[in-house]
C-alpha atoms as a PDB file:
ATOM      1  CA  UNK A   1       0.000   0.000   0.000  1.00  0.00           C
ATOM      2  CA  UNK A   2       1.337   3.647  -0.859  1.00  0.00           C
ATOM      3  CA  UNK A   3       1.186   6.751   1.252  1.00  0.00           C
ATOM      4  CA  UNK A   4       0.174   9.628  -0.164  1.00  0.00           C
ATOM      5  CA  UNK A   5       0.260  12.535   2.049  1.00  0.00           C
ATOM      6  CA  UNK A   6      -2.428  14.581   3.075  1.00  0.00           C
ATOM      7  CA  UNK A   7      -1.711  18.418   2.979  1.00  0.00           C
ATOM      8  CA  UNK A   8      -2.395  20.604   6.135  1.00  0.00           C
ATOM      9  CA  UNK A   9      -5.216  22.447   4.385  1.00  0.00           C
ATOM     10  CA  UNK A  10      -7.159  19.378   3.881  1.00  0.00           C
ATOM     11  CA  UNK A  11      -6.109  17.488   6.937  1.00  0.00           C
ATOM     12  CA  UNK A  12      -8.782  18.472   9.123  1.00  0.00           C
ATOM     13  CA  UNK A  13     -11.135  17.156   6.460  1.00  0.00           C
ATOM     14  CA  UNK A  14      -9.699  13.913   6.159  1.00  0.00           C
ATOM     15  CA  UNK A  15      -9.636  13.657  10.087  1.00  0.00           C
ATOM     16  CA  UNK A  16     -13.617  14.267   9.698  1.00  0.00           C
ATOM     17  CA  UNK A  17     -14.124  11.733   7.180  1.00  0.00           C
ATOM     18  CA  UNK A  18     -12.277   8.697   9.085  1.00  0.00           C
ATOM     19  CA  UNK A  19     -13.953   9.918  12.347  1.00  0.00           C
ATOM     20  CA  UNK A  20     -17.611   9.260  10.625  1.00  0.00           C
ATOM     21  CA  UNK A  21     -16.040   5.961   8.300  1.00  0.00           C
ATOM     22  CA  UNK A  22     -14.874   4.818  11.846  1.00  0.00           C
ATOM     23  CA  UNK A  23     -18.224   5.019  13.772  1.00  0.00           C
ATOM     24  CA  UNK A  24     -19.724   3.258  11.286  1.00  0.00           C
ATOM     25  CA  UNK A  25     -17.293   0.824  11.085  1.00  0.00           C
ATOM     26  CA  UNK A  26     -17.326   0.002  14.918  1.00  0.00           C
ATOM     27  CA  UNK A  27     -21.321   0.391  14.433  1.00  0.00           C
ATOM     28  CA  UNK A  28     -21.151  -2.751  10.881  1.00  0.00           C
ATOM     29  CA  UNK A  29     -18.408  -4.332  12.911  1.00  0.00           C
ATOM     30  CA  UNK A  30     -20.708  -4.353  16.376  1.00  0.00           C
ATOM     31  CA  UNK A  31     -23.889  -5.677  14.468  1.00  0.00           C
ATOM     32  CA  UNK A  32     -21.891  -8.420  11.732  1.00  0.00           C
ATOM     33  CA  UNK A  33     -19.625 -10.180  15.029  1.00  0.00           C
ATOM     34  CA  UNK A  34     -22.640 -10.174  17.081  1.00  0.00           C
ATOM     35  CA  UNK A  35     -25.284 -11.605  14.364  1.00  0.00           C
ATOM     36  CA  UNK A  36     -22.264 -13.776  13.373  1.00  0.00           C
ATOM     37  CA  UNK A  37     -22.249 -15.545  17.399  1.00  0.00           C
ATOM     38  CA  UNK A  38     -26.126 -16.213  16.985  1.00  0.00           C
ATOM     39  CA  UNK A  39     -25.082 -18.110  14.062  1.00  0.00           C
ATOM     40  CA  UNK A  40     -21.826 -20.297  15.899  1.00  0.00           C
ATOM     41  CA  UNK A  41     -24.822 -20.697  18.305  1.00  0.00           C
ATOM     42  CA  UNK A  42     -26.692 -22.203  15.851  1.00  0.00           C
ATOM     43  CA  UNK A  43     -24.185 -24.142  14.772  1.00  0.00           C
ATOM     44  CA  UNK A  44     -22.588 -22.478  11.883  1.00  0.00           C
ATOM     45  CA  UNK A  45     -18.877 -21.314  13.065  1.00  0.00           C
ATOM     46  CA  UNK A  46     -17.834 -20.338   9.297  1.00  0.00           C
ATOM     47  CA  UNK A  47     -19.454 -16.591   9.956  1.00  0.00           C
ATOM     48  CA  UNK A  48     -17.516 -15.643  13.335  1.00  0.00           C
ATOM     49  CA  UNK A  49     -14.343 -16.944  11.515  1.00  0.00           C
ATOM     50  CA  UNK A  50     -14.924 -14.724   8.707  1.00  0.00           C
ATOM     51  CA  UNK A  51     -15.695 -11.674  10.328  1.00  0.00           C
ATOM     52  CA  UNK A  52     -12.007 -12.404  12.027  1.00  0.00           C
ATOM     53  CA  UNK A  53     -10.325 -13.082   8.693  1.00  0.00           C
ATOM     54  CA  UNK A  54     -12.212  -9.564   7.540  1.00  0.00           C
ATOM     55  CA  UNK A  55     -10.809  -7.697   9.808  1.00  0.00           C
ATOM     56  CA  UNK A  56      -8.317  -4.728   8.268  1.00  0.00           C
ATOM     57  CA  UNK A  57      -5.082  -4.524   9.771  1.00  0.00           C
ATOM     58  CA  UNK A  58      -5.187  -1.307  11.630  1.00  0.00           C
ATOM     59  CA  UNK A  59      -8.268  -2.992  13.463  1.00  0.00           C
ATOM     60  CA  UNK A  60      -8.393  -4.760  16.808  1.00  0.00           C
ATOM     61  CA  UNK A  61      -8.362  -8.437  15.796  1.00  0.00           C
ATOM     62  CA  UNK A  62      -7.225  -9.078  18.989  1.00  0.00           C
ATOM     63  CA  UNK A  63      -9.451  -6.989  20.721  1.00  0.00           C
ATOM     64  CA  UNK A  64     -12.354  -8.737  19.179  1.00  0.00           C
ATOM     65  CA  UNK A  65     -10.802 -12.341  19.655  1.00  0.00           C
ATOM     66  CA  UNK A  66     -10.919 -11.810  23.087  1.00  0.00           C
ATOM     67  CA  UNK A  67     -14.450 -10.125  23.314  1.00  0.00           C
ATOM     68  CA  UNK A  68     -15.760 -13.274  21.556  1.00  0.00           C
ATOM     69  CA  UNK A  69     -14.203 -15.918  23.898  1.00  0.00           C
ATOM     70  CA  UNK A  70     -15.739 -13.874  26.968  1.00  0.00           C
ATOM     71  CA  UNK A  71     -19.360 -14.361  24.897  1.00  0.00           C
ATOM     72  CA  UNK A  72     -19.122 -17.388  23.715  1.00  0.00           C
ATOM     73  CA  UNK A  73     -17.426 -21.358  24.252  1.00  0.00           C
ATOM     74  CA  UNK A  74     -15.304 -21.214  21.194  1.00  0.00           C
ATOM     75  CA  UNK A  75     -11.688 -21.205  20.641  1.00  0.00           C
ATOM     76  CA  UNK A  76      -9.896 -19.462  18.129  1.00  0.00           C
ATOM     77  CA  UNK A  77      -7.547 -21.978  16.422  1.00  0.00           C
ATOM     78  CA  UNK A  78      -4.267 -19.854  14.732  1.00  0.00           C
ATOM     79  CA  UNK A  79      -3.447 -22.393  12.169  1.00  0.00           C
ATOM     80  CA  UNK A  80      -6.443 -23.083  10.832  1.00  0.00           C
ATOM     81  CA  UNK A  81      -7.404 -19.480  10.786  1.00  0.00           C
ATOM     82  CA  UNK A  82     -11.177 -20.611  12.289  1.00  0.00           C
ATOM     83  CA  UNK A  83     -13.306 -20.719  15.526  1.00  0.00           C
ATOM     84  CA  UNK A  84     -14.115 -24.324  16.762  1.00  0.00           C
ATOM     85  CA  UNK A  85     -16.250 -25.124  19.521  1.00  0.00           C
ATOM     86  CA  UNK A  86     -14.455 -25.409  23.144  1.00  0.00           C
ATOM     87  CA  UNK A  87     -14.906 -29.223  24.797  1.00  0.00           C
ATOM     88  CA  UNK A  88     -17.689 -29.695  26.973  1.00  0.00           C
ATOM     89  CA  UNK A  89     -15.931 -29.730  30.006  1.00  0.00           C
ATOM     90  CA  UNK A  90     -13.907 -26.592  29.234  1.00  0.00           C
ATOM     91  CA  UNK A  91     -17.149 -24.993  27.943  1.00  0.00           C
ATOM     92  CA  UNK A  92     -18.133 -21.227  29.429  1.00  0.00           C
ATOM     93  CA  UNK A  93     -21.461 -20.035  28.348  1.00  0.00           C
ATOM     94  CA  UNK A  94     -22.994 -18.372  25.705  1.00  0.00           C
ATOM     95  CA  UNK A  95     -23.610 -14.587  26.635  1.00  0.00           C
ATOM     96  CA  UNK A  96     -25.637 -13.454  23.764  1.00  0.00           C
ATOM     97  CA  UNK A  97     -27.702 -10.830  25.323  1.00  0.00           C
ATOM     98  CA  UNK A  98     -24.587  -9.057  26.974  1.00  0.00           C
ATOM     99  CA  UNK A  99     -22.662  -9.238  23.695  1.00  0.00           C
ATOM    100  CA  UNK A 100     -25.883  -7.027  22.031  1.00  0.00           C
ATOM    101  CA  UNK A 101     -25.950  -4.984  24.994  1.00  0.00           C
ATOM    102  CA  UNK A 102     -22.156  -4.242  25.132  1.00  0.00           C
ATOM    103  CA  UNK A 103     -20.107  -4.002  22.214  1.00  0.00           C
ATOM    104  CA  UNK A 104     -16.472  -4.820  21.534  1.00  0.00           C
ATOM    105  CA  UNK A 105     -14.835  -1.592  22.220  1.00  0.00           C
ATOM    106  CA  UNK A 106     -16.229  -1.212  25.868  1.00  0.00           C
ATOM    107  CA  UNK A 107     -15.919  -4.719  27.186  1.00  0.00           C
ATOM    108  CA  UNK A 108     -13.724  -4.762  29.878  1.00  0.00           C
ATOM    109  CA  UNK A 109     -12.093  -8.693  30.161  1.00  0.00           C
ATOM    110  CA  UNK A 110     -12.247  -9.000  33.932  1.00  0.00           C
ATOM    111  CA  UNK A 111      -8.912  -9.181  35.378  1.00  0.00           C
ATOM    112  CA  UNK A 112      -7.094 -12.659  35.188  1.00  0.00           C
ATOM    113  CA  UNK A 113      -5.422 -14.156  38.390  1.00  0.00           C
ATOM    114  CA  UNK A 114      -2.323 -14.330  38.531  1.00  0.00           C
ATOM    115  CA  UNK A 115      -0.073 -17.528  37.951  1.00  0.00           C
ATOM    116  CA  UNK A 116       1.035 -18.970  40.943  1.00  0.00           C
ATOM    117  CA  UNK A 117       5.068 -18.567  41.286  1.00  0.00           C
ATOM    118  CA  UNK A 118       6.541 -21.632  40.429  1.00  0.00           C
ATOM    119  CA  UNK A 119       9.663 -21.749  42.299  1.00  0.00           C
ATOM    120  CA  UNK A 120      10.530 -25.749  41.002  1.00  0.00           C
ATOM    121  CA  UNK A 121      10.518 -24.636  37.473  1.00  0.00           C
ATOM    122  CA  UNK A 122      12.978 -22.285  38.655  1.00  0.00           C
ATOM    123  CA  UNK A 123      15.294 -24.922  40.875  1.00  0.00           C
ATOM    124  CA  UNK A 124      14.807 -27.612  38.104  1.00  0.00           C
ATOM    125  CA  UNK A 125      16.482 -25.432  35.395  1.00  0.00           C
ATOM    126  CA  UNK A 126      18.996 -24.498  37.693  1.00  0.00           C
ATOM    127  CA  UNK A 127      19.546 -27.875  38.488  1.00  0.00           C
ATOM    128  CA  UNK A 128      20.069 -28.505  35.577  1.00  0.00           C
ATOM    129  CA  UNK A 129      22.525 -25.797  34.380  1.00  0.00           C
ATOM    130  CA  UNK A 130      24.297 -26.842  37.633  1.00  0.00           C
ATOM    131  CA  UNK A 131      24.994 -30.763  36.753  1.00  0.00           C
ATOM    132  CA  UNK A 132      26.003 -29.506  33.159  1.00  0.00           C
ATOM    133  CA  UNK A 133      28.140 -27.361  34.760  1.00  0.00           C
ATOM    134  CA  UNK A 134      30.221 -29.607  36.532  1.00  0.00           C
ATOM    135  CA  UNK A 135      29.878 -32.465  34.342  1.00  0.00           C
ATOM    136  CA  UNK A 136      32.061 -29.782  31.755  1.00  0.00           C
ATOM    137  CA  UNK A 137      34.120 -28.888  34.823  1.00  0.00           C
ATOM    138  CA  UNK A 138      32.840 -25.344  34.744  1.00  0.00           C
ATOM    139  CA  UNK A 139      30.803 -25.228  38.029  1.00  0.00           C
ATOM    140  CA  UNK A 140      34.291 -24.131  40.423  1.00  0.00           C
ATOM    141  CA  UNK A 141      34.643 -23.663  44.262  1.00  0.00           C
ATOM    142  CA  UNK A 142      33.682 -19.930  43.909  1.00  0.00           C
ATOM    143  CA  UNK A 143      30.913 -20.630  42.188  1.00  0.00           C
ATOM    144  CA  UNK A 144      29.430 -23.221  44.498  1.00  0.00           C
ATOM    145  CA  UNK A 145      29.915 -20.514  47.417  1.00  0.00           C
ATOM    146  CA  UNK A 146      28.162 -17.807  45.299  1.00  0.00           C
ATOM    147  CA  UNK A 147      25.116 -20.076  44.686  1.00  0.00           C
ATOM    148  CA  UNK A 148      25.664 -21.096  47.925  1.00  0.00           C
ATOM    149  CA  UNK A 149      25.371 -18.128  49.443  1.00  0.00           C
ATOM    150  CA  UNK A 150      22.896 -16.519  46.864  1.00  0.00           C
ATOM    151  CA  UNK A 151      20.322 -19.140  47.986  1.00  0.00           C
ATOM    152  CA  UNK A 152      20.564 -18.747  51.406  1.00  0.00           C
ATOM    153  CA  UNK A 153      20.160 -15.278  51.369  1.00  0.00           C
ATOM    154  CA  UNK A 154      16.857 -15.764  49.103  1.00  0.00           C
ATOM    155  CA  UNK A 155      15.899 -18.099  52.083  1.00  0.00           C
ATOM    156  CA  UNK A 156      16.577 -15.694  54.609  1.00  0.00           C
ATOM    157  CA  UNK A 157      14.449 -12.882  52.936  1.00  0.00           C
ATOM    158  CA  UNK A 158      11.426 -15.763  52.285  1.00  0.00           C
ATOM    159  CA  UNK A 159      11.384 -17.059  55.835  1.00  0.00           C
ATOM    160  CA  UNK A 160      11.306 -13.352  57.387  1.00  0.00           C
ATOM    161  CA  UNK A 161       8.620 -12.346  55.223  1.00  0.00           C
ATOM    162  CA  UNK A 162       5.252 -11.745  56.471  1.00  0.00           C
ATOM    163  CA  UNK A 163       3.752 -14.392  53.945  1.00  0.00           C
ATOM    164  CA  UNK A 164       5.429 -17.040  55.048  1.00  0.00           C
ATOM    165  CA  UNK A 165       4.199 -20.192  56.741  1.00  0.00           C
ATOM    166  CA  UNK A 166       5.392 -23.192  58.036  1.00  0.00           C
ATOM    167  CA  UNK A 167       3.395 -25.195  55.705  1.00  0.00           C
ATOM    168  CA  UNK A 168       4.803 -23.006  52.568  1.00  0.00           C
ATOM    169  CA  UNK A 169       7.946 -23.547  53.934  1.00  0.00           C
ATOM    170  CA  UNK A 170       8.347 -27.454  54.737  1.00  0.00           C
ATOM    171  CA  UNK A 171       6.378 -28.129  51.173  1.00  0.00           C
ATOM    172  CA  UNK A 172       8.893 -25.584  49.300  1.00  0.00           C
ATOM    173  CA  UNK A 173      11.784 -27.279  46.997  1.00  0.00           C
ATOM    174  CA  UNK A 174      14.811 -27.396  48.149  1.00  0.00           C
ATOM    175  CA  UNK A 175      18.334 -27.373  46.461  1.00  0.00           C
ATOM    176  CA  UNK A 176      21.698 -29.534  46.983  1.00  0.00           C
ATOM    177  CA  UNK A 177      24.377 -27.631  46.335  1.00  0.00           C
ATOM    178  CA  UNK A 178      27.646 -29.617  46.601  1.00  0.00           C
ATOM    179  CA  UNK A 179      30.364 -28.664  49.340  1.00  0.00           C
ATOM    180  CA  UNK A 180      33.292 -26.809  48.226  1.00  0.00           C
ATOM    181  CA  UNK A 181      35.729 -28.816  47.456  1.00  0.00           C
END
């Protein structure tokens, strides 16, 4: 696609024109993804995928992904480029009558919770950095006390802290570090 500028004279204009082109393209947009999720609802998911594959580039595919996976059990599938129906046991339900009443650009996705922290993802890559380490004779005296050390001091700072329990702490990982040699 080729820019072609827009002089100052006529800018204002132009700002006009996309301002209306725009409200009625939220407005089409509003009406063809919600009429579009009666249809997955009745079965046919070819519609919601199209409006999707529609979509222009400087608009808010993933806006709208997300807007119809709050409103309905489908899952948007990347490589096929298509909505398919979520498994029943995974399925959330079909919110029709909100997704009329509220549309795209002023749903708010309610926050997610956070992941959990995961400190044995952490430990096992260590872990295994560690044993590679000194398998390739890398992992030396001052490095053990530095890890050494380093760990404790994490320790330290988790066992002082106010969120600490005894249960987090006698089911948290734990790390053997060999002795210096």
């Amino acid at each position: 696609m080729k820019f072609t500028m827009i002089e100052r004279d006529d800018l204002s204009a132009a700002i006009q024109k996309l301002a209306k082109a725009g409200g009625n393209l939220d407005q089409a947009t509003h009406n063809t993804i919600v009429s579009a999720l009666h249809d997955a609802y009745a079965g046919n998911m070819d519609h919601v995928s199209k409006v999707i594959q529609a979509l222009g580039k400087s608009q808010a595919k993933t806006t709208l992904l997300v807007y119809i996976k709050a409103h309905a059990p489908l899952v948007w599938s990347k490589k096929q480029s298509a909505f398919k129906l979520k498994k029943e046991k995974n399925r959330n339900p079909w919110k029709l009558d909100d997704a009329e009443n509220t549309p795209f650009w002023d749903y708010e996705a309610p926050p997610q919770d956070k992941m959990p922290f995961d400190a044995s993802k952490i430990v096992t890559k260590l872990r295994k950095q560690i044993e590679e380490a000194i398998t390739n004779g890398e992992f030396n005296t001052n490095q053990q006390n530095v890890l050494r050390g380093g760990l404790a001091g994490v320790m330290v700072d988790y066992t002082e802290s106010a969120k600490s329990t005894p249960e987090a702490l006698a089911t948290g990982p734990s790390v053997a570090v060999p002795a210096p040699a």
